[in-house]
PDB file of N, CA and C in Angstrom:
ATOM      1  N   UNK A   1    -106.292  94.899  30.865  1.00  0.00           N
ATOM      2  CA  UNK A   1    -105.872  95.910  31.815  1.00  0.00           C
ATOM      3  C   UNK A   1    -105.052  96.965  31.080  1.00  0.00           C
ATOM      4  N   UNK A   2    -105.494  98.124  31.281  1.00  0.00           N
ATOM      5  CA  UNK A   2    -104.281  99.279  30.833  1.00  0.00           C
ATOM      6  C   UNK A   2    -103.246  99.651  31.244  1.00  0.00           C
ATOM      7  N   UNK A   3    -102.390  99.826  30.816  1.00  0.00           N
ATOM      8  CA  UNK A   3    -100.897 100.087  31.051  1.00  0.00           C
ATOM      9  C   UNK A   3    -100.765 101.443  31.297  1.00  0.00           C
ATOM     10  N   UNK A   4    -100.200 101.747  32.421  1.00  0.00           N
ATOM     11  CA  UNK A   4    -100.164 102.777  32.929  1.00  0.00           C
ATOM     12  C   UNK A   4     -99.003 103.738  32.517  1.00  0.00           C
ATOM     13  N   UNK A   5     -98.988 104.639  32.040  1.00  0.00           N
ATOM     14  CA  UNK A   5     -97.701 105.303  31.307  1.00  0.00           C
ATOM     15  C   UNK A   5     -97.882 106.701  32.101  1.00  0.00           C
ATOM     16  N   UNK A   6     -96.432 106.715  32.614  1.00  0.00           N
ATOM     17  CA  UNK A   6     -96.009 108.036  33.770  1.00  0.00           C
ATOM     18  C   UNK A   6     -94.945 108.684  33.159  1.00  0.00           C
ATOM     19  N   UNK A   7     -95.519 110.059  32.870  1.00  0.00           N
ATOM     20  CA  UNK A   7     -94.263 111.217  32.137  1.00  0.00           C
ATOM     21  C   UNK A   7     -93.511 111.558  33.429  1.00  0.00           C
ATOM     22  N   UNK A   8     -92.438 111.529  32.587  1.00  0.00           N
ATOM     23  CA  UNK A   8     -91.116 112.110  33.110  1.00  0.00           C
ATOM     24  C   UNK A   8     -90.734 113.293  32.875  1.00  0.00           C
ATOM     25  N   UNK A   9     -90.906 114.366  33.361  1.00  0.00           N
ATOM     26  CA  UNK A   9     -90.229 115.877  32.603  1.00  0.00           C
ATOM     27  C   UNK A   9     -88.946 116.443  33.387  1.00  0.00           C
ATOM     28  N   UNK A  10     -88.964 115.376  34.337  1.00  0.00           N
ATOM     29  CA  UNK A  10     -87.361 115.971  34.788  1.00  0.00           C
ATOM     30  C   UNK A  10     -86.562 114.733  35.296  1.00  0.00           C
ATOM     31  N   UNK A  11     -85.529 114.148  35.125  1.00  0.00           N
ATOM     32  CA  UNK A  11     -84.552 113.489  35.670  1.00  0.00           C
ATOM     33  C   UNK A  11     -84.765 112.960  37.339  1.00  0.00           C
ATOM     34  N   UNK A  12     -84.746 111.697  37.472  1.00  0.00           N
ATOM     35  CA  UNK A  12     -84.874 111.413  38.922  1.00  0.00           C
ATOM     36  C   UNK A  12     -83.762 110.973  39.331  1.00  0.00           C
ATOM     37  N   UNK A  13     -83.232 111.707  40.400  1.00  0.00           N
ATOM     38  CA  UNK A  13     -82.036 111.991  41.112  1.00  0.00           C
ATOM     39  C   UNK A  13     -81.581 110.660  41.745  1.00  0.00           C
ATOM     40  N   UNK A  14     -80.375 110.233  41.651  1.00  0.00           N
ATOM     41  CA  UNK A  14     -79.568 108.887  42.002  1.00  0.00           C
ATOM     42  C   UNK A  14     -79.419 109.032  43.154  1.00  0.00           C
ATOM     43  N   UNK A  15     -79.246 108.073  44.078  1.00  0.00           N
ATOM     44  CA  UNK A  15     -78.800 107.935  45.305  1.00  0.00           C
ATOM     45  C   UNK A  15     -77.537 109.177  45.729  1.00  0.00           C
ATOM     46  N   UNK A  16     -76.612 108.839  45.011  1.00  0.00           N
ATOM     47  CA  UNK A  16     -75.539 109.707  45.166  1.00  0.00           C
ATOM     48  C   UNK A  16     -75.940 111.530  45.126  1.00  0.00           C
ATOM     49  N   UNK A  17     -76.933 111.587  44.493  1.00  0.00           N
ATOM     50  CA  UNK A  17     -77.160 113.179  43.929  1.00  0.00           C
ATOM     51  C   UNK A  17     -78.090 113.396  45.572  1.00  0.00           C
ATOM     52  N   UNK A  18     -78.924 112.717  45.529  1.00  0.00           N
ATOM     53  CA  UNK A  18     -79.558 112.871  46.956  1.00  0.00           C
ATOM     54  C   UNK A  18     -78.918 112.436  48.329  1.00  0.00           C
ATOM     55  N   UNK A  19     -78.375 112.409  48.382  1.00  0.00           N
ATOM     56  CA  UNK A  19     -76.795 112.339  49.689  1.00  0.00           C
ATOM     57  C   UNK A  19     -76.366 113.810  49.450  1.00  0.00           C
ATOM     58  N   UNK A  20     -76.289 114.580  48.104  1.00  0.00           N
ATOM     59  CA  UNK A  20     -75.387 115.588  48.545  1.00  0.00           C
ATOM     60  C   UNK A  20     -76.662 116.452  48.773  1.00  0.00           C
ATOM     61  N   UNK A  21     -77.728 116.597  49.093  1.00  0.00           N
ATOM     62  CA  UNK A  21     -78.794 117.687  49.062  1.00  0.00           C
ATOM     63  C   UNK A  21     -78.891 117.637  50.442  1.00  0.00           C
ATOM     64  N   UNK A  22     -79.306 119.386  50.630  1.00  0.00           N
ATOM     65  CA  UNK A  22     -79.371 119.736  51.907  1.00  0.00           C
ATOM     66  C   UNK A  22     -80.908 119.416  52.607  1.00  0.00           C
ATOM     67  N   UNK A  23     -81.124 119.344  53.914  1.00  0.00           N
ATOM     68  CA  UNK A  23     -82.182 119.098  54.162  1.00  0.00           C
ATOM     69  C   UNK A  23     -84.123 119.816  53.555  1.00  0.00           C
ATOM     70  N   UNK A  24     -83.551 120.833  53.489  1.00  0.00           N
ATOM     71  CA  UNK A  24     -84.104 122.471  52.531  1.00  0.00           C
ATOM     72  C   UNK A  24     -84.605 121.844  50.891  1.00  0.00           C
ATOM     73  N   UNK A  25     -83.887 121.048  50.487  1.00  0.00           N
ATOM     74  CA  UNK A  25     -83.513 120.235  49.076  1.00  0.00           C
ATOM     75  C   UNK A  25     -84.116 119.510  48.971  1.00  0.00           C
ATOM     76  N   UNK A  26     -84.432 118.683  50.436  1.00  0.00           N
ATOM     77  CA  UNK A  26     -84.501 117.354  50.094  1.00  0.00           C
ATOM     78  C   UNK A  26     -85.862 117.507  49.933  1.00  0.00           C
ATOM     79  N   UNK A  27     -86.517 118.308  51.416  1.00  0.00           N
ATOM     80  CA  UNK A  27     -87.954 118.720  51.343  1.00  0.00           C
ATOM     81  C   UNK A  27     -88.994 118.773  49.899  1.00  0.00           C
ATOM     82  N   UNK A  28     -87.913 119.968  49.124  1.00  0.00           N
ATOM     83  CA  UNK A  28     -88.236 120.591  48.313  1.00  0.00           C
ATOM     84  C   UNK A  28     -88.881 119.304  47.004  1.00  0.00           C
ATOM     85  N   UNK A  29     -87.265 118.318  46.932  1.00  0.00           N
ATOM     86  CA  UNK A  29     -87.900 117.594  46.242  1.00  0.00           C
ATOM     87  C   UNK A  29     -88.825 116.651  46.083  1.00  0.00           C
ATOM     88  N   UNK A  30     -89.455 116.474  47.502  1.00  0.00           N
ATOM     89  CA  UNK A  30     -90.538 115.634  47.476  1.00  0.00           C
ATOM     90  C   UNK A  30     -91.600 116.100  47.377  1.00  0.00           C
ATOM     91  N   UNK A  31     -91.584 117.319  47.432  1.00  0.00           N
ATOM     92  CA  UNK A  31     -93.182 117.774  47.668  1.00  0.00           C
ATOM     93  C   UNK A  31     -93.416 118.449  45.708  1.00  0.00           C
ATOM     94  N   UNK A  32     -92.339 118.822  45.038  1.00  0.00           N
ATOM     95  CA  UNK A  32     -92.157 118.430  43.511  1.00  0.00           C
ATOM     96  C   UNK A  32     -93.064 117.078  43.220  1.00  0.00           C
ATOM     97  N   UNK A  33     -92.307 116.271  43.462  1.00  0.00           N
ATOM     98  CA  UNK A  33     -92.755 114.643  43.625  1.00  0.00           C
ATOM     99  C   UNK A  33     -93.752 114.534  43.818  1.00  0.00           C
ATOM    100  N   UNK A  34     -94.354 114.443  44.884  1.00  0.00           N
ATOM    101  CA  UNK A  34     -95.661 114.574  45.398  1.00  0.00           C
ATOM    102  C   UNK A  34     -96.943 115.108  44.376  1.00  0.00           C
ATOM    103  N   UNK A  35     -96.760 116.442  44.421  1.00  0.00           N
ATOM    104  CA  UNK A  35     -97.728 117.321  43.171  1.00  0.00           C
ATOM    105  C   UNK A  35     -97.363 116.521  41.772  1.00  0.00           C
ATOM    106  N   UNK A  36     -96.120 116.187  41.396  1.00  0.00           N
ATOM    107  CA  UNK A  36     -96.095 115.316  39.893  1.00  0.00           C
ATOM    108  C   UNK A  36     -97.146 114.306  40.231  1.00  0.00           C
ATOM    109  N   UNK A  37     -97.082 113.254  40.829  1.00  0.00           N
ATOM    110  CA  UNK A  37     -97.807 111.711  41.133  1.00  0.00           C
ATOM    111  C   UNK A  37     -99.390 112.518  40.812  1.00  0.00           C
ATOM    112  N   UNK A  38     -99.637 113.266  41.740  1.00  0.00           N
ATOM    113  CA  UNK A  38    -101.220 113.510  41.912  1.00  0.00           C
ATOM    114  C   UNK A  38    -102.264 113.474  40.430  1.00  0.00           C
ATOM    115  N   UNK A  39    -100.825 115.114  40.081  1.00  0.00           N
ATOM    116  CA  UNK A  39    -101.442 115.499  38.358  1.00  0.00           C
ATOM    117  C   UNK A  39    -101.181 114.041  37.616  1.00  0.00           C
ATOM    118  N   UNK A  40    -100.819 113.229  37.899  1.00  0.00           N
ATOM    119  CA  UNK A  40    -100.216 111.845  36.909  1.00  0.00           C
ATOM    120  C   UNK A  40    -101.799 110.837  37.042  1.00  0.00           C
ATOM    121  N   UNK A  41    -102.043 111.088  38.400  1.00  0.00           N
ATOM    122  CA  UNK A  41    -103.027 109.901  38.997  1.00  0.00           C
ATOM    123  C   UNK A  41    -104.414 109.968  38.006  1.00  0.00           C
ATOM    124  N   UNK A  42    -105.226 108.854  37.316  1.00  0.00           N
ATOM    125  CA  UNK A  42    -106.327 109.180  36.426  1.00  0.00           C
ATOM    126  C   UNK A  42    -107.246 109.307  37.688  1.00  0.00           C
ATOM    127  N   UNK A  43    -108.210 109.871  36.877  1.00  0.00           N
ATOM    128  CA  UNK A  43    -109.562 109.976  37.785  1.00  0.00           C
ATOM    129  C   UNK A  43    -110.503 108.874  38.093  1.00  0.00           C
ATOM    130  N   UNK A  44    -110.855 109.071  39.041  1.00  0.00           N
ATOM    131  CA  UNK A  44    -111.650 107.268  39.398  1.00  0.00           C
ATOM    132  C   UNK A  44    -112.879 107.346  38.623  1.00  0.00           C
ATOM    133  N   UNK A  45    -113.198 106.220  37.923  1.00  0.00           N
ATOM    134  CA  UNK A  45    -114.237 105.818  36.899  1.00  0.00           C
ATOM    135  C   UNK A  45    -115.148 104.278  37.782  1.00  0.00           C
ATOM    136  N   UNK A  46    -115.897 103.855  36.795  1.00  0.00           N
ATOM    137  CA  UNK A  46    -116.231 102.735  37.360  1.00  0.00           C
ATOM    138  C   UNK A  46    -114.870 101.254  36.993  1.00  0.00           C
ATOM    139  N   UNK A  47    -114.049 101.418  36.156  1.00  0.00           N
ATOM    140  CA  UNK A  47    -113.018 100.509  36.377  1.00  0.00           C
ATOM    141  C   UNK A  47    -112.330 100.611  37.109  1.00  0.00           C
ATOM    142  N   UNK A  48    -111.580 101.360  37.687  1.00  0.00           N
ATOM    143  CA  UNK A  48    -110.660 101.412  38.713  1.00  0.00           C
ATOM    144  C   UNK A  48    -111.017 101.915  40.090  1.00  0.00           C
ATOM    145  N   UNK A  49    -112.625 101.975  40.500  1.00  0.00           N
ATOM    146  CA  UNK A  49    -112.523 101.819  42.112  1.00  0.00           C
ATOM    147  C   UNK A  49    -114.068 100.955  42.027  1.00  0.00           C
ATOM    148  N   UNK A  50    -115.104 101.304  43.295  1.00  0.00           N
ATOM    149  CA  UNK A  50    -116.182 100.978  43.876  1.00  0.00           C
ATOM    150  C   UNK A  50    -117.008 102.184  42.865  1.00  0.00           C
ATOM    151  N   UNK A  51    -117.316 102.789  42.429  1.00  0.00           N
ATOM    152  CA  UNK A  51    -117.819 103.557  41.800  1.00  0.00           C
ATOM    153  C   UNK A  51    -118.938 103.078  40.907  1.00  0.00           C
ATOM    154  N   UNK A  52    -120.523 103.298  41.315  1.00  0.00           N
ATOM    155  CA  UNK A  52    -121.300 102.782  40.029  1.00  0.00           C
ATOM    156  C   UNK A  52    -121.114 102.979  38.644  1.00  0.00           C
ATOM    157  N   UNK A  53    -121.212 102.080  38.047  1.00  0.00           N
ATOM    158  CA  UNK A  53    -121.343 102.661  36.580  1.00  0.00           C
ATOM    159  C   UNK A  53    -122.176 103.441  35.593  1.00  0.00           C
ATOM    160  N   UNK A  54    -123.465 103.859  37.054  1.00  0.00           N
ATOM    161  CA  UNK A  54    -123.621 104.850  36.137  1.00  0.00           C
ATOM    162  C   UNK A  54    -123.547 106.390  36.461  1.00  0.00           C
ATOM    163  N   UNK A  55    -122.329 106.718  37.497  1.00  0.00           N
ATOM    164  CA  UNK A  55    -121.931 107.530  37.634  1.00  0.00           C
ATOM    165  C   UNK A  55    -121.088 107.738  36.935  1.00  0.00           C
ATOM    166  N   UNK A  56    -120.519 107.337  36.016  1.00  0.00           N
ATOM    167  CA  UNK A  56    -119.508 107.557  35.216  1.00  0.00           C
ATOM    168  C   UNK A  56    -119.586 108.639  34.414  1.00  0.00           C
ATOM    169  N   UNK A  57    -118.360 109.516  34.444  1.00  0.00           N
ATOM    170  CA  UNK A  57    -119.274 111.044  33.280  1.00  0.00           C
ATOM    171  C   UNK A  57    -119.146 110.596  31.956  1.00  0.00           C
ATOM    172  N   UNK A  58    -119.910 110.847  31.009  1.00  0.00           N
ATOM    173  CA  UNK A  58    -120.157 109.991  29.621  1.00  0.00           C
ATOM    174  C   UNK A  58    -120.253 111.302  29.016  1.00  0.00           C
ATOM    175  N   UNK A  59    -119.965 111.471  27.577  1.00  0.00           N
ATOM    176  CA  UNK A  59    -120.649 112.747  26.504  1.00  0.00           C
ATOM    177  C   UNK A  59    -122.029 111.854  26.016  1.00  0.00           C
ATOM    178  N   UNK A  60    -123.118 112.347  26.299  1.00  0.00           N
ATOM    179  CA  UNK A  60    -124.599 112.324  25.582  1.00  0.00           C
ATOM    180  C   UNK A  60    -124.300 111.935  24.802  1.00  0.00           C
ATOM    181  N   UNK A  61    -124.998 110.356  24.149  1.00  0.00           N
ATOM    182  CA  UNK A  61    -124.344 110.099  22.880  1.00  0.00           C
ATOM    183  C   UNK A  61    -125.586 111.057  21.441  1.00  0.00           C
ATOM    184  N   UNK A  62    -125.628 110.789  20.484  1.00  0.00           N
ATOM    185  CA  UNK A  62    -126.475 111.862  19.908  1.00  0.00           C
ATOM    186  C   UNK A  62    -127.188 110.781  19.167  1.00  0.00           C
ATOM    187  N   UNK A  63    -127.970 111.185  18.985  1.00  0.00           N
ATOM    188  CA  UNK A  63    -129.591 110.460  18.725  1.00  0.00           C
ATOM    189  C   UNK A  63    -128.885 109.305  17.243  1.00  0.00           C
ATOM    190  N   UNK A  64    -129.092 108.273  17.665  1.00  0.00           N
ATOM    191  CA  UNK A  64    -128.917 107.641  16.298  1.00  0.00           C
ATOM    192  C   UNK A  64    -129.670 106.684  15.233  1.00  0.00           C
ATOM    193  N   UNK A  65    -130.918 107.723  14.772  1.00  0.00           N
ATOM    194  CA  UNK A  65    -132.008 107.544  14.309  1.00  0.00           C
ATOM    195  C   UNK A  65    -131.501 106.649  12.949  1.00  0.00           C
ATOM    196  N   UNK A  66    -132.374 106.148  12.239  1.00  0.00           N
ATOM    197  CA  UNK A  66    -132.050 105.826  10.976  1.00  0.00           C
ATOM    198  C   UNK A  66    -132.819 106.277   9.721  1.00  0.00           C
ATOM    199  N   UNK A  67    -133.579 107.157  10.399  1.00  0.00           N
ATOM    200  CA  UNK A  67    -135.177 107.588   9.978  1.00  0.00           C
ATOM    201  C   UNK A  67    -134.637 108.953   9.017  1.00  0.00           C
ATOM    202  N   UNK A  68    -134.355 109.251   8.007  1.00  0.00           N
ATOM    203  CA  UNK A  68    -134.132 110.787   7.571  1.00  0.00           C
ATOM    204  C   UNK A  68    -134.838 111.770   8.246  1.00  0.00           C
ATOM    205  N   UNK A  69    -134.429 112.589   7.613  1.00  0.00           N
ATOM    206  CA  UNK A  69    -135.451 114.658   8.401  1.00  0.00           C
ATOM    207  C   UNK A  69    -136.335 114.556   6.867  1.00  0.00           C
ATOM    208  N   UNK A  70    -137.489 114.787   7.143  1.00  0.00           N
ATOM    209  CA  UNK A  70    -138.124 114.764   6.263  1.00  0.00           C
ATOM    210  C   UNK A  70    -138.366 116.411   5.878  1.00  0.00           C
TER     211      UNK A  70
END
């Protein structure tokens, strides 16, 4: 299973720091929050949902002949 690693680019506010924010604030910072999680979330593949596998987007792998160019 892969380990899921979530950037941090700003400080998450302590209990105490969010008690003093105004309602205007508080809004503000969840919907911050919100848009961070989304951009964080990977895209669904065939490991992590119902998704066939061979919908999966792949790069074309390239021909791997053994034959020289004559």
């Amino acid at each position: 299973m892969k380990k899921i690693i979530i950037k941090q680019e700003f400080a998450i506010k302590t209990p105490a720091e969010l008690d003093k924010l105004s309602h205007e604030e508080l809004l503000k910072y969840i919907k911050d929050l919100q848009k961070r999680v989304v951009k964080e979330k990977p895209k669904k593949n065939s490991n992590n949902s119902s998704i066939a596998p061979s919908t999966d987007m792949t790069n074309p792998k390239k021909n791997q002949s053994l034959r020289g160019k004559s």
